[in-house]
Every structure is written in C-alpha cells, then in structure tokens.
C-alpha atoms as a PDB file:
ATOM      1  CA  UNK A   1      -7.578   8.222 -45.062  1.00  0.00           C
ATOM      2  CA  UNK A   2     -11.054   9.380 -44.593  1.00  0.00           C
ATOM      3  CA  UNK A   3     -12.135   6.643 -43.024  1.00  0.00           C
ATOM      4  CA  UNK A   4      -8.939   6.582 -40.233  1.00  0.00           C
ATOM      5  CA  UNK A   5      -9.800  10.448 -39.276  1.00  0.00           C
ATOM      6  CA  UNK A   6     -13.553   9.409 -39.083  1.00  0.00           C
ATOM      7  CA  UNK A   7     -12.608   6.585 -36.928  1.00  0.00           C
ATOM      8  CA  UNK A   8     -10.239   8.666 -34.956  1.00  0.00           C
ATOM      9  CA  UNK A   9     -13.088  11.237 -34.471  1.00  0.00           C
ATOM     10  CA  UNK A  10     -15.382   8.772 -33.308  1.00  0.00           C
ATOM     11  CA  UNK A  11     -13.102   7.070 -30.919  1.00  0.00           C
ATOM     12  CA  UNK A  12     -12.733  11.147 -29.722  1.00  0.00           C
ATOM     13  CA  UNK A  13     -15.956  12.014 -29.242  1.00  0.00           C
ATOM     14  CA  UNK A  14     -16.626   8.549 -27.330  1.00  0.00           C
ATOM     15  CA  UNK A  15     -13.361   9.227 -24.619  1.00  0.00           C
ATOM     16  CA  UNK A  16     -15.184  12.691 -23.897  1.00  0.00           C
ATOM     17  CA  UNK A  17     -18.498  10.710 -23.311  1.00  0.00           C
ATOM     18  CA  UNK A  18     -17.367   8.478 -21.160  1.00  0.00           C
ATOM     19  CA  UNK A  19     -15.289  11.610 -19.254  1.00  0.00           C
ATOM     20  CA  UNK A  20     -18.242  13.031 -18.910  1.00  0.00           C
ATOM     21  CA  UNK A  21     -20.283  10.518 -16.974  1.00  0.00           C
ATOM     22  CA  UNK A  22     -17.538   9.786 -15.143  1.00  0.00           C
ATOM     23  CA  UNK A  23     -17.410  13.168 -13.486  1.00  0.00           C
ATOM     24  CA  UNK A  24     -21.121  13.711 -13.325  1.00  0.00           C
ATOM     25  CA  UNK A  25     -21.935  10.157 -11.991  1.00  0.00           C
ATOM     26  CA  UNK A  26     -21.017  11.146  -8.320  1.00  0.00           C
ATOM     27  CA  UNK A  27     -23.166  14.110  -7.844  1.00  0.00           C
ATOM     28  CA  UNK A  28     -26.132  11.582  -9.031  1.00  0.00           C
ATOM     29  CA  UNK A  29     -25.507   8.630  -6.136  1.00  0.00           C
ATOM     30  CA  UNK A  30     -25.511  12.212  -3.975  1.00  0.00           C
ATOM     31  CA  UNK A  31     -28.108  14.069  -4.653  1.00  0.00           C
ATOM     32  CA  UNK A  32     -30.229  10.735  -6.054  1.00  0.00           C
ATOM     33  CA  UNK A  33     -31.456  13.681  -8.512  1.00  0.00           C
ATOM     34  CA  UNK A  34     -31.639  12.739 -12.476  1.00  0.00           C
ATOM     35  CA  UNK A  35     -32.673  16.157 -12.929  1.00  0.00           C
ATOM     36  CA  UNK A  36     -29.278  17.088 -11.322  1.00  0.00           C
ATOM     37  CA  UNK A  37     -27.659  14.552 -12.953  1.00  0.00           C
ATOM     38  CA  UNK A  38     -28.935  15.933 -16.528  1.00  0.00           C
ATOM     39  CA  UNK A  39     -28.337  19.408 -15.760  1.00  0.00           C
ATOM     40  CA  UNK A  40     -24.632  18.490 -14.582  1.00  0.00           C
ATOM     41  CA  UNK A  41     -24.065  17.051 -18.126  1.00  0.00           C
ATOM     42  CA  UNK A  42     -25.228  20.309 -19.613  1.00  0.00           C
ATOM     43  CA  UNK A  43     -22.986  22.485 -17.835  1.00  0.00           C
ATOM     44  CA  UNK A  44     -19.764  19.629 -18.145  1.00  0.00           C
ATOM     45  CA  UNK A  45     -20.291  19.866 -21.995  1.00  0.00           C
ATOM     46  CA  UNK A  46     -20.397  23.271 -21.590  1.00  0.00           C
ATOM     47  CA  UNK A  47     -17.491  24.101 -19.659  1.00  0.00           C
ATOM     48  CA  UNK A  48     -15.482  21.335 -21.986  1.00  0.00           C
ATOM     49  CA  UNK A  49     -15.389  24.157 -24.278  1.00  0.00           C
ATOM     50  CA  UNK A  50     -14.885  27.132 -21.610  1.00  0.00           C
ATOM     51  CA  UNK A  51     -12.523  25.711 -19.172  1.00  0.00           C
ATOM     52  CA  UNK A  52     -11.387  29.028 -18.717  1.00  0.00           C
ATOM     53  CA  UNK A  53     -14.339  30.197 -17.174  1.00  0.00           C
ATOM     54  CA  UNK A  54     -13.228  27.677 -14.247  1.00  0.00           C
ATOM     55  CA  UNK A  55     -12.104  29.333 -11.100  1.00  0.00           C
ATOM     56  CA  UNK A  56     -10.603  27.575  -8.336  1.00  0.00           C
ATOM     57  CA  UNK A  57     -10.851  28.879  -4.665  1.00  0.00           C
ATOM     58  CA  UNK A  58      -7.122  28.409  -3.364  1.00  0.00           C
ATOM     59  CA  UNK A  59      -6.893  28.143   0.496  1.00  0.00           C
ATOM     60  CA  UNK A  60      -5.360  31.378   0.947  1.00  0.00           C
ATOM     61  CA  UNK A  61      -8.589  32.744  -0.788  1.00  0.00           C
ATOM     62  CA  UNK A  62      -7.055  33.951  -3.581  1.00  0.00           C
ATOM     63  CA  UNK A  63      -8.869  32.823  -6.849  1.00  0.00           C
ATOM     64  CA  UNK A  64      -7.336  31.601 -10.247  1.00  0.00           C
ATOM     65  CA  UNK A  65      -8.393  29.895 -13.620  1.00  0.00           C
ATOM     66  CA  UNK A  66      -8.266  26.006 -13.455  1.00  0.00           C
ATOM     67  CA  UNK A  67      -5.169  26.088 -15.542  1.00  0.00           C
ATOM     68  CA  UNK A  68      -3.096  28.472 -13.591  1.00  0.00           C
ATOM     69  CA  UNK A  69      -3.874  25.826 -10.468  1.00  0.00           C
ATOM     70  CA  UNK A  70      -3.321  22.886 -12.092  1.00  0.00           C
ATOM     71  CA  UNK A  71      -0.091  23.338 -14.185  1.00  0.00           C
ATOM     72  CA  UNK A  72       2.207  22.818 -11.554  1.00  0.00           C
ATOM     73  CA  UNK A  73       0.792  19.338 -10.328  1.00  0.00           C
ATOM     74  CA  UNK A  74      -0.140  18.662 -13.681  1.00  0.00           C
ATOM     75  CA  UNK A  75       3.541  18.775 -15.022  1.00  0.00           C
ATOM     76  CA  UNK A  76       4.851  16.782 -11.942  1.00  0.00           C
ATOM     77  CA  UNK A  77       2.176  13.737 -12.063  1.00  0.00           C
ATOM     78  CA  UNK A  78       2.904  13.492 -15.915  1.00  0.00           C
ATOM     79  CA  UNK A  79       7.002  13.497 -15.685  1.00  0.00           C
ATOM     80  CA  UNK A  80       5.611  10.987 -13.043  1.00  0.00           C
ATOM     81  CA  UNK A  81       3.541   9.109 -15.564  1.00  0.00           C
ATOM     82  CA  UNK A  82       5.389   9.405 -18.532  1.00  0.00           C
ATOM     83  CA  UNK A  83       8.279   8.249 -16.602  1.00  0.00           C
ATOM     84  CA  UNK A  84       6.864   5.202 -15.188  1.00  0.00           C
ATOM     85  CA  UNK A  85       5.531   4.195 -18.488  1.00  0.00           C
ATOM     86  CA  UNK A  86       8.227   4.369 -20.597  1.00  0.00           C
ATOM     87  CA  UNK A  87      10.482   2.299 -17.836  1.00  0.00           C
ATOM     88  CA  UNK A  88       8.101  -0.549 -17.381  1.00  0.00           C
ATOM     89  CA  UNK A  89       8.429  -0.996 -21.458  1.00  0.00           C
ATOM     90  CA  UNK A  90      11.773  -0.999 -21.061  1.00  0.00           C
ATOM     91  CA  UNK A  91      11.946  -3.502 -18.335  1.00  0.00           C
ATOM     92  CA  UNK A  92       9.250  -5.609 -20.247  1.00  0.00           C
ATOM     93  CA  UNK A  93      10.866  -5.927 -22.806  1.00  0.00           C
ATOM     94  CA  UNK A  94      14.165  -6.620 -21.195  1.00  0.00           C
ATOM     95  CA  UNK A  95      12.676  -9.514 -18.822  1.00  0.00           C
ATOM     96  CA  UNK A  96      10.679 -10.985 -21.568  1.00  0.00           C
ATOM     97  CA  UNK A  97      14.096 -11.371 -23.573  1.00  0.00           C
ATOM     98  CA  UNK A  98      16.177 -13.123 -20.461  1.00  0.00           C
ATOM     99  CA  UNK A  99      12.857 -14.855 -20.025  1.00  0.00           C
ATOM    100  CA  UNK A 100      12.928 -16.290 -23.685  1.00  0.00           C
ATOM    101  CA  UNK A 101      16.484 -17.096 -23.255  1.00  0.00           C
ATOM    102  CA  UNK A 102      16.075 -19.196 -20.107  1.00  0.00           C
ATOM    103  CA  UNK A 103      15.967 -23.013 -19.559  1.00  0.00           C
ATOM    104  CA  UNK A 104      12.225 -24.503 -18.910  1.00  0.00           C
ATOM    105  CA  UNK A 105      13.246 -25.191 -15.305  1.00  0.00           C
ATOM    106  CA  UNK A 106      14.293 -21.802 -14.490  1.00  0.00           C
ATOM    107  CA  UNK A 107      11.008 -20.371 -15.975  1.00  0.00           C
ATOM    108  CA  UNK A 108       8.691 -22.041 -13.598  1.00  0.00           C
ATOM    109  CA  UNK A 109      10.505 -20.657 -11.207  1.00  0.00           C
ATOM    110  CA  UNK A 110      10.084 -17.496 -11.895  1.00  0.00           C
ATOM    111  CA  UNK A 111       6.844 -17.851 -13.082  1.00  0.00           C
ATOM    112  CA  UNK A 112       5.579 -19.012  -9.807  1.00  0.00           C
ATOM    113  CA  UNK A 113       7.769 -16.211  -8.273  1.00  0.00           C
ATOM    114  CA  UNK A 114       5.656 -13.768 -10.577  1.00  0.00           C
ATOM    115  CA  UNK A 115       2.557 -15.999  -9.217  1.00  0.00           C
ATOM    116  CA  UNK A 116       2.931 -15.016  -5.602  1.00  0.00           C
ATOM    117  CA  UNK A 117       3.374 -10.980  -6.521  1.00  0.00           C
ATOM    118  CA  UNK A 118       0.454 -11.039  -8.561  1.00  0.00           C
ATOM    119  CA  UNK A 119      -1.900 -12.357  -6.252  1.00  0.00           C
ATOM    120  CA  UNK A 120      -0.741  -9.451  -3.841  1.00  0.00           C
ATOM    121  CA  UNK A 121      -2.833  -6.370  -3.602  1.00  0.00           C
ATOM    122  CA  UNK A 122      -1.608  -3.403  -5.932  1.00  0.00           C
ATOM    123  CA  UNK A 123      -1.516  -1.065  -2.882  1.00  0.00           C
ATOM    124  CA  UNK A 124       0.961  -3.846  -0.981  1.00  0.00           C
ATOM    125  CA  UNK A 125       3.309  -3.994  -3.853  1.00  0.00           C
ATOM    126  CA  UNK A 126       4.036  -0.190  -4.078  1.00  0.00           C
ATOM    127  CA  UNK A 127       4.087   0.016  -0.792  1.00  0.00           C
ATOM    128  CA  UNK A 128       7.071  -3.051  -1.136  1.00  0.00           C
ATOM    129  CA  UNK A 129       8.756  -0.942  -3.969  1.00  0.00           C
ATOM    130  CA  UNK A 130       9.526   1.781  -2.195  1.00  0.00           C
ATOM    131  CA  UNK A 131      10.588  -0.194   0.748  1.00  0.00           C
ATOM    132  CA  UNK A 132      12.566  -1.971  -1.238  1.00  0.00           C
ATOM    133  CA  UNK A 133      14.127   1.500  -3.263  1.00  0.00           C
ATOM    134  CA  UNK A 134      14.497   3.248   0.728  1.00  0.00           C
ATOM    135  CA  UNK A 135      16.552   0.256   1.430  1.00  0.00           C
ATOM    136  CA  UNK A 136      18.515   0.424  -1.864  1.00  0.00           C
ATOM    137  CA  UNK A 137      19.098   4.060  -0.895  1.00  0.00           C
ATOM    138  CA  UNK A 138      20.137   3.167   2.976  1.00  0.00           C
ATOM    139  CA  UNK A 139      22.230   0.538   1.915  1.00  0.00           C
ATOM    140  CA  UNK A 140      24.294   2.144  -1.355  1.00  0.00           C
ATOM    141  CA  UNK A 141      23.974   5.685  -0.186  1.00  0.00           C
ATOM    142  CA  UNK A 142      22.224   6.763  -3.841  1.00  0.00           C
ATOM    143  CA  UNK A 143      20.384   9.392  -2.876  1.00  0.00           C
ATOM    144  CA  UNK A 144      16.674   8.715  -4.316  1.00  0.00           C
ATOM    145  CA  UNK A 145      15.270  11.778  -2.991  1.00  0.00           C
ATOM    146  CA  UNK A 146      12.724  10.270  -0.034  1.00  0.00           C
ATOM    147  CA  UNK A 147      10.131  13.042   0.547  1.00  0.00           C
ATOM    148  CA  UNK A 148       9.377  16.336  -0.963  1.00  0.00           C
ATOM    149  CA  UNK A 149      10.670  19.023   1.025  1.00  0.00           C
ATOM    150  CA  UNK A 150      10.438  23.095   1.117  1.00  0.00           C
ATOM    151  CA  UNK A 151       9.161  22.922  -2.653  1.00  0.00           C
ATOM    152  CA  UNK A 152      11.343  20.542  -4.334  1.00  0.00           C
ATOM    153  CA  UNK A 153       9.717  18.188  -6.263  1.00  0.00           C
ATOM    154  CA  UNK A 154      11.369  14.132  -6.307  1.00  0.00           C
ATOM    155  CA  UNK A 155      10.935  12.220  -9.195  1.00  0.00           C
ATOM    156  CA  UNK A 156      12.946   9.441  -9.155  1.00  0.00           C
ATOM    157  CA  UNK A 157      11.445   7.125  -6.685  1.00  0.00           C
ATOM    158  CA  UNK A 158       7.969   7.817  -7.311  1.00  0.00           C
ATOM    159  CA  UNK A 159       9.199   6.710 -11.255  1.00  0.00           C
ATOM    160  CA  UNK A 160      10.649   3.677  -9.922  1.00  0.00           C
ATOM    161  CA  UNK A 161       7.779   2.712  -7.591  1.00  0.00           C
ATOM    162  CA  UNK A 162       5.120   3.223  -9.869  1.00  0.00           C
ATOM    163  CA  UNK A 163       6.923   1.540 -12.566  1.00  0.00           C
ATOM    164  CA  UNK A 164       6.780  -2.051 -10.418  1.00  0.00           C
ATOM    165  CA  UNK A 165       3.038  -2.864 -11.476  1.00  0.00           C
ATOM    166  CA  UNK A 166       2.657  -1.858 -15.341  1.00  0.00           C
ATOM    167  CA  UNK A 167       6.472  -3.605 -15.529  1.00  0.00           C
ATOM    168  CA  UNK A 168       5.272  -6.556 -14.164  1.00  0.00           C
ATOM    169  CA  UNK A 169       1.703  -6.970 -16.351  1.00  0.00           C
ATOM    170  CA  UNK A 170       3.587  -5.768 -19.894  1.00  0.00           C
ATOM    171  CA  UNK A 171       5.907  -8.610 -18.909  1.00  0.00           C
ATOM    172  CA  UNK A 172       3.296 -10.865 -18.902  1.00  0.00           C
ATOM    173  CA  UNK A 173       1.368 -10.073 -21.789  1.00  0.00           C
ATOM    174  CA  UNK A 174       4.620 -10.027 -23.628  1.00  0.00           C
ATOM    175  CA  UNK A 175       5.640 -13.473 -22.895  1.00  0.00           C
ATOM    176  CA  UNK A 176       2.312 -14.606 -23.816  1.00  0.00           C
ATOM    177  CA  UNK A 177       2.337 -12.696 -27.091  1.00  0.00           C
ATOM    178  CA  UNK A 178       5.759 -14.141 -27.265  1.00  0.00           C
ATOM    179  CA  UNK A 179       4.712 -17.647 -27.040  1.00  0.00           C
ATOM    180  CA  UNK A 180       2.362 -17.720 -29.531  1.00  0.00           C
ATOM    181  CA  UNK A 181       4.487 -16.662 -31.882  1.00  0.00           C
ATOM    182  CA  UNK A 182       6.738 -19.432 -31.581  1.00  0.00           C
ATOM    183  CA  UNK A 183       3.424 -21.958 -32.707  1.00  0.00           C
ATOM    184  CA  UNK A 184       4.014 -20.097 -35.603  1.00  0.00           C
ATOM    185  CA  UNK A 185       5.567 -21.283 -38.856  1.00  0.00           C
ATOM    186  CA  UNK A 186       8.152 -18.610 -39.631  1.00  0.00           C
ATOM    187  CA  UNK A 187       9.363 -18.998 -35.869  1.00  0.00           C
ATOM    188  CA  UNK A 188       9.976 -22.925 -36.585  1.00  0.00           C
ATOM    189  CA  UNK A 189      11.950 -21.791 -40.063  1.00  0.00           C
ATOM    190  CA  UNK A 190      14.034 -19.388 -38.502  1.00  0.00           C
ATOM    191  CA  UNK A 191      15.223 -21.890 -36.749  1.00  0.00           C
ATOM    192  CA  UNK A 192      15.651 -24.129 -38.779  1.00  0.00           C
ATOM    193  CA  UNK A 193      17.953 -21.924 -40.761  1.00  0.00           C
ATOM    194  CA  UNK A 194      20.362 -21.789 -37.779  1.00  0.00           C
ATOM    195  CA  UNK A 195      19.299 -18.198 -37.059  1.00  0.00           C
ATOM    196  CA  UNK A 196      20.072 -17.016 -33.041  1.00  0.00           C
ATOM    197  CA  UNK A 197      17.657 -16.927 -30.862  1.00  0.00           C
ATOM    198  CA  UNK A 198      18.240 -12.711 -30.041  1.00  0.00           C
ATOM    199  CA  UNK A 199      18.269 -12.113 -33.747  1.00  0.00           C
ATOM    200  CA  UNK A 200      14.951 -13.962 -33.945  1.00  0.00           C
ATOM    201  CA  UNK A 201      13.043 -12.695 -31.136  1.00  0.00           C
ATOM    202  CA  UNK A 202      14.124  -8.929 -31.563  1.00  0.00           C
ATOM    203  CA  UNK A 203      14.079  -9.256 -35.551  1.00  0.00           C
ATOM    204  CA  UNK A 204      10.862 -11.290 -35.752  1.00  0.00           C
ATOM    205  CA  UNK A 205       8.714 -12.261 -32.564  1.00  0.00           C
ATOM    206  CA  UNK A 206       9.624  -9.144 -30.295  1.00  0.00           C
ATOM    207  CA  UNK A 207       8.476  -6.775 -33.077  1.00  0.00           C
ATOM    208  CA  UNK A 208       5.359  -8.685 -33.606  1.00  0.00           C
ATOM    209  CA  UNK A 209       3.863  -8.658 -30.316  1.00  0.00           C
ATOM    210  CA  UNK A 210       4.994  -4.833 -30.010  1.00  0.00           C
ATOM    211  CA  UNK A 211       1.651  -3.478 -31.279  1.00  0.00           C
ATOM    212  CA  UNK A 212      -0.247  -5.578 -28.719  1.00  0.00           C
ATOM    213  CA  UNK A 213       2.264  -4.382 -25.995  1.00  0.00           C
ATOM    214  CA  UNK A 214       1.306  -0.513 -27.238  1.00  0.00           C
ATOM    215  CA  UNK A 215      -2.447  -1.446 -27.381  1.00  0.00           C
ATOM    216  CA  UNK A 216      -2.378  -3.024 -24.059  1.00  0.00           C
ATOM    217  CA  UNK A 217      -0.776   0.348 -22.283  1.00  0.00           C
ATOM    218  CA  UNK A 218      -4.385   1.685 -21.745  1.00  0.00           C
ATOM    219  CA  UNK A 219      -5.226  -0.755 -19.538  1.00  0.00           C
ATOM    220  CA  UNK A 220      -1.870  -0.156 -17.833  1.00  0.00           C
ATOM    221  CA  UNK A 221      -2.843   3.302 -17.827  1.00  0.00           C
ATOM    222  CA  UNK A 222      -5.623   2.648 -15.262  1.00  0.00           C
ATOM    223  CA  UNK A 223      -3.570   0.824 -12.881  1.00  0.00           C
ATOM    224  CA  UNK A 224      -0.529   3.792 -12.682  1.00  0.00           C
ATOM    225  CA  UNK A 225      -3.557   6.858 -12.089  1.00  0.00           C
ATOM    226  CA  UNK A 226      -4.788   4.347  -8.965  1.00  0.00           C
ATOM    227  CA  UNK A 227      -1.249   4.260  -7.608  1.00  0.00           C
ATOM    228  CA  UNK A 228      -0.074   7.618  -7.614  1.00  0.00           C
ATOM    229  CA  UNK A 229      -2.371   9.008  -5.327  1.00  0.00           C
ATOM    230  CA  UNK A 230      -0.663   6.567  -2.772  1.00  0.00           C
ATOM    231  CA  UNK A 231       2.388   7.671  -4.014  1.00  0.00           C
ATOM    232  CA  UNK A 232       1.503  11.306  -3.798  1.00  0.00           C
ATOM    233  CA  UNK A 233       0.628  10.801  -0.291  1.00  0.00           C
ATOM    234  CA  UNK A 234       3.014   8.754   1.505  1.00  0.00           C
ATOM    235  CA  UNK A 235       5.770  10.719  -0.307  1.00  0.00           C
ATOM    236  CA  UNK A 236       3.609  13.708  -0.128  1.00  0.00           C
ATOM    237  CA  UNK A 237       4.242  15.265  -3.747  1.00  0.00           C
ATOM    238  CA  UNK A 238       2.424  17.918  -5.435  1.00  0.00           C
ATOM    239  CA  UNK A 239       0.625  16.001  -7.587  1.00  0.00           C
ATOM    240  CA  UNK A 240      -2.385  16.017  -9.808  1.00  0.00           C
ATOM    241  CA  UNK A 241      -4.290  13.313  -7.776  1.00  0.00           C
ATOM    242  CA  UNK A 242      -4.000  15.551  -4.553  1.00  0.00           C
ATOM    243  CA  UNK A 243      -5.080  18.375  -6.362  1.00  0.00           C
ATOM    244  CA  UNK A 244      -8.207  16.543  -7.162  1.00  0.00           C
ATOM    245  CA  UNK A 245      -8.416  15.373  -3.617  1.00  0.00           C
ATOM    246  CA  UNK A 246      -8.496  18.874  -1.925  1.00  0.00           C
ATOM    247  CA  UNK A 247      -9.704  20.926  -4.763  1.00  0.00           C
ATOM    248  CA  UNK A 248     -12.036  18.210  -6.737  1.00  0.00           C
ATOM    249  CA  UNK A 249     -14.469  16.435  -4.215  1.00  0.00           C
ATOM    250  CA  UNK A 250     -17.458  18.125  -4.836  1.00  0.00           C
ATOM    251  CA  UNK A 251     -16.885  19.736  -8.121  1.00  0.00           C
ATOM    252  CA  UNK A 252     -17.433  17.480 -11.069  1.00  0.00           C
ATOM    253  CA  UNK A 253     -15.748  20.142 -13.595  1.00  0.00           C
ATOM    254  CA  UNK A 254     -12.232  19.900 -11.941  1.00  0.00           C
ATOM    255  CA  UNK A 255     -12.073  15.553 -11.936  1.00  0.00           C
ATOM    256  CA  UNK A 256     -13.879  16.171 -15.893  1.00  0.00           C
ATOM    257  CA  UNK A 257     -10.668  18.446 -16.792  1.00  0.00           C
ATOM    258  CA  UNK A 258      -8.103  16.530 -15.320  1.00  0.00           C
ATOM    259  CA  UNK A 259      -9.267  13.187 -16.493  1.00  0.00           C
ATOM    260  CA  UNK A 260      -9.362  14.933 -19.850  1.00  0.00           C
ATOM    261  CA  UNK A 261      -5.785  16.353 -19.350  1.00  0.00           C
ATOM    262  CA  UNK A 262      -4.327  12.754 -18.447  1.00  0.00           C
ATOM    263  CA  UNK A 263      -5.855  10.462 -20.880  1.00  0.00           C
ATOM    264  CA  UNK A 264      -5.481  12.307 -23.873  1.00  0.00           C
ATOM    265  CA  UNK A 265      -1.826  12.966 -24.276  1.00  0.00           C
ATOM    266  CA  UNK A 266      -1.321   8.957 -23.506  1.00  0.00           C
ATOM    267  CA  UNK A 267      -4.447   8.283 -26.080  1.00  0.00           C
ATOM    268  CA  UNK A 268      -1.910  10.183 -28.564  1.00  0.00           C
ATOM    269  CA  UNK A 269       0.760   8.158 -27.535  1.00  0.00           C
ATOM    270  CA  UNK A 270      -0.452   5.195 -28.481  1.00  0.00           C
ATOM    271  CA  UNK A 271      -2.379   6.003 -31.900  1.00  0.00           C
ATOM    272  CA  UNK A 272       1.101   7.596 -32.375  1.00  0.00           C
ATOM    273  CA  UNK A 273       2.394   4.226 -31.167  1.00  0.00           C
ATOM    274  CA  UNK A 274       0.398   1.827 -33.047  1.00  0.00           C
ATOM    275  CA  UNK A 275       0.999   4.273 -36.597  1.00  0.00           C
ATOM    276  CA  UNK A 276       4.854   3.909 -36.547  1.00  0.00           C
ATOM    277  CA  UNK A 277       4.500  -0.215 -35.735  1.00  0.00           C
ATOM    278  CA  UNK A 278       2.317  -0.671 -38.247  1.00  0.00           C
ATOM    279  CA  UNK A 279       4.383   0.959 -40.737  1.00  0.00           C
ATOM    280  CA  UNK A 280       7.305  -0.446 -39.219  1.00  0.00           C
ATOM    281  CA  UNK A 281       6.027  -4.004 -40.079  1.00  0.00           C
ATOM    282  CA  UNK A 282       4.028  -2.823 -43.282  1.00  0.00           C
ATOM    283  CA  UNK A 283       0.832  -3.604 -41.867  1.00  0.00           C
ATOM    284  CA  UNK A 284       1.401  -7.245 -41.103  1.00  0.00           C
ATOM    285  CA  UNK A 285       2.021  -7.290 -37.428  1.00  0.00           C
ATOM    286  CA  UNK A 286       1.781 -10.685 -36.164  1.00  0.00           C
ATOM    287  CA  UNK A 287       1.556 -12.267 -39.213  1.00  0.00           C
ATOM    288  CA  UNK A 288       4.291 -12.081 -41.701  1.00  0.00           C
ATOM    289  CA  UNK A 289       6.805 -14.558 -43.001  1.00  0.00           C
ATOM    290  CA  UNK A 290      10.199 -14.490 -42.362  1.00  0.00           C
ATOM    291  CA  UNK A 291      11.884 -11.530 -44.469  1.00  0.00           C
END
C-alpha cells in the first residue's frame, strides 16, 4: 500500500515537472535568456501553490482571480472533453465487437477503409465530422445546435466531432489487443467448449484488453486538447483553449494552470480506471485462464 501511494506521489510530482517546463519553455526560445528561463521556474513553482494570487486583465479592464475567469470555459471544454471521451469508448468498443464478429473479407475492407482516414490529417477529419454532423442536421432536421449564439453554450456537436479521432485510434488498439488474445490458449478452449463468440469476447478477451484501452486514453488525451481549439473556433465556443489564446500568450502562469486543471482530473480517471479493472479481473488482466 505504501509502495502504490509512493508510486502515485512520484508519478505526481513528475506530471507537475513536466507542466512546468512546458509553460516556461516558450518565454526561453523568446527571450533566449536561461536566467529568465530559471527565474520563470521559480515563480511557476511558486504560484502552483498561490494561484490565487493570479489576476487576469479582462478586456473590459476589469480584473479577477484566475479562477473566477476560467470557470466558465473551464466547465464547457471539460463537458466537452469528458464527453468526447467517454463516447469514443463506447464506440470502440462497439466497432471492435461487429469487427470481431465479421467475415475475413469484410474486415479488409474496412480495414483499408480505416487505412485511407488515418493517413488524413487530424485537422481534415474534424473538419469532415462536422460536415458530415451539419449534413445529418440539414438532412433529418435534428437540431445539433451549429454555433454558439447570445451566450448559449452547444455541446452536442463539438462531443460528436471531437469524438471521431480518439473513436477511431481506441478502435484500433482494441482490435489489436483483441487479436492477440485469440493466440492465446484459453481463447482456443473457449471455443472449443462450444462457447459464443459475444459471450467470449465480452466475458474473456474484451475485458482483458480493457486495462490497455484505459492506459492508452492518455495518449488519446493529447490528440482531443489539439482539436478543440479548432473546434472552439470554427464553432466559436467559450472554451478553455480560447481562453488560453487571448488571455495566455505571453503569460506562462495561465497555460501552467490550465494544463494543470485538464490533465489531472483525466490522470484520476484513469488510476481510478486501471484500480477497478484490476480488481475486476483480480490482478490478472491479460493473462488468466478461462473461469
């Protein structure tokens, strides 16, 4: 137990490390001071542990603590993120299972289908999802919600668009994870016994690969915070990303905080994540016999 929370720590006090230099890195290829650069780090730890004493200059020159600027966007580009994140598992997971259920012909197909989008640009295919979602919207009459208007924040379509990358990389490291379960004797067994093939991948081989699926969400992670400031423009929403944009540029303390503020509640999620899988498979993930 000791060891897990020193771990935990650790991994901690790295994330805040590599926050750090993150933020502080730009003002160094500026000014091409180190002394700059050193002092920067001084004041970043520092105000790690006084955010409050952050104000922010608001264009109507009224002044206010990071916090009371921020919460707003902060909430919106998190519904945003959450949301996003929690579909593409769910699509995942459902492709990967029509995917395991499909003749070998019909999976070449679509895995050179899935060739061609992945060699497209990330920007071009969000900029096809919500093409795609407008026209779903034109064409059914659903109303999506297009653009933010008069204060009224849309969440739907930025959820869906964002969703189209991280659903379509989870679906490939599934069906990888997926297929290398089936080299694996307990896989052959179960079939052997005449067990169906949804009882054995959502029984056995689905909840195998489910820690990897978890444990590969941080890289996702990166992908989705690249996106939504496209998003956030071309639908303009109030969003965290424009916030750093107008407010940020120039002021290492406000890209520090908000880095801080996104990573950590997903770095929760998936400890959180990888706890309840690896109870749920009593610590043999990938590795046990057939029950």
């Amino acid at each position: 137990m000791l060891i897990n929370i020193a771990k935990l720590f650790k991994e901690i006090i790295l994330i805040l490390v590599v926050i750090l230099l993150i933020s502080c890195t730009p003002g160094l290829f500026q000014t091409q001071s180190f002394t700059y650069f050193f002092r920067s780090l001084g004041s970043g730890i520092y105000y790690l542990f006084q955010p409050q004493k952050i104000i922010i200059p608001l264009s109507n020159g009224e002044e206010v603590t990071f916090f009371s600027a921020v919460a707003d966007e902060l909430f919106n580009s998190t519904v945003i993120i959450i949301g996003s994140l929690v579909l593409s598992i769910v699509i995942a997971i459902l492709f990967t299972y029509l995917f395991h259920m499909m003749t070998a012909t019909l999976k070449k197909v679509v895995s050179g289908v899935l060739f061609v989008i992945e060699a497209m640009p990330d920007v071009l295919i969000v900029l096809l999802s919500i093409q795609f979602f407008i026209w779903i919207f034109k064409t059914t009459g659903i109303s999506l919600g297009i653009y933010e208007f008069g204060g009224e924040t849309i969440y739907l379509l930025p959820i869906l668009a964002l969703s189209s990358i991280p659903s379509l990389f989870l679906f490939k490291y599934m069906t990888a994870g997926i297929d290398e379960e089936k080299t694996k004797d307990y896989y052959l067994f179960s079939k052997s016994r005449g067990f169906r093939e949804s009882y054995i991948f959502f029984i056995h081989l689905f909840r195998n690969t489910l820690l990897t699926l978890i444990q590969y969400s941080k890289n996702i992670f990166l992908y989705m915070i690249s996106s939504l400031l496209i998003l956030e423009i071309i639908l303009r929403l109030s969003g965290i990303m424009s916030f750093v944009k107008v407010y940020g540029i120039g002021d290492f303390r406000i890209l520090m905080w908000v880095l801080v503020l996104l990573y950590f509640p997903l770095y929760l999620f998936i400890k959180l994540g990888e706890y309840i899988v690896t109870k749920w498979t009593f610590g043999e993930v990938g590795d046990e016999g057939v029950e």
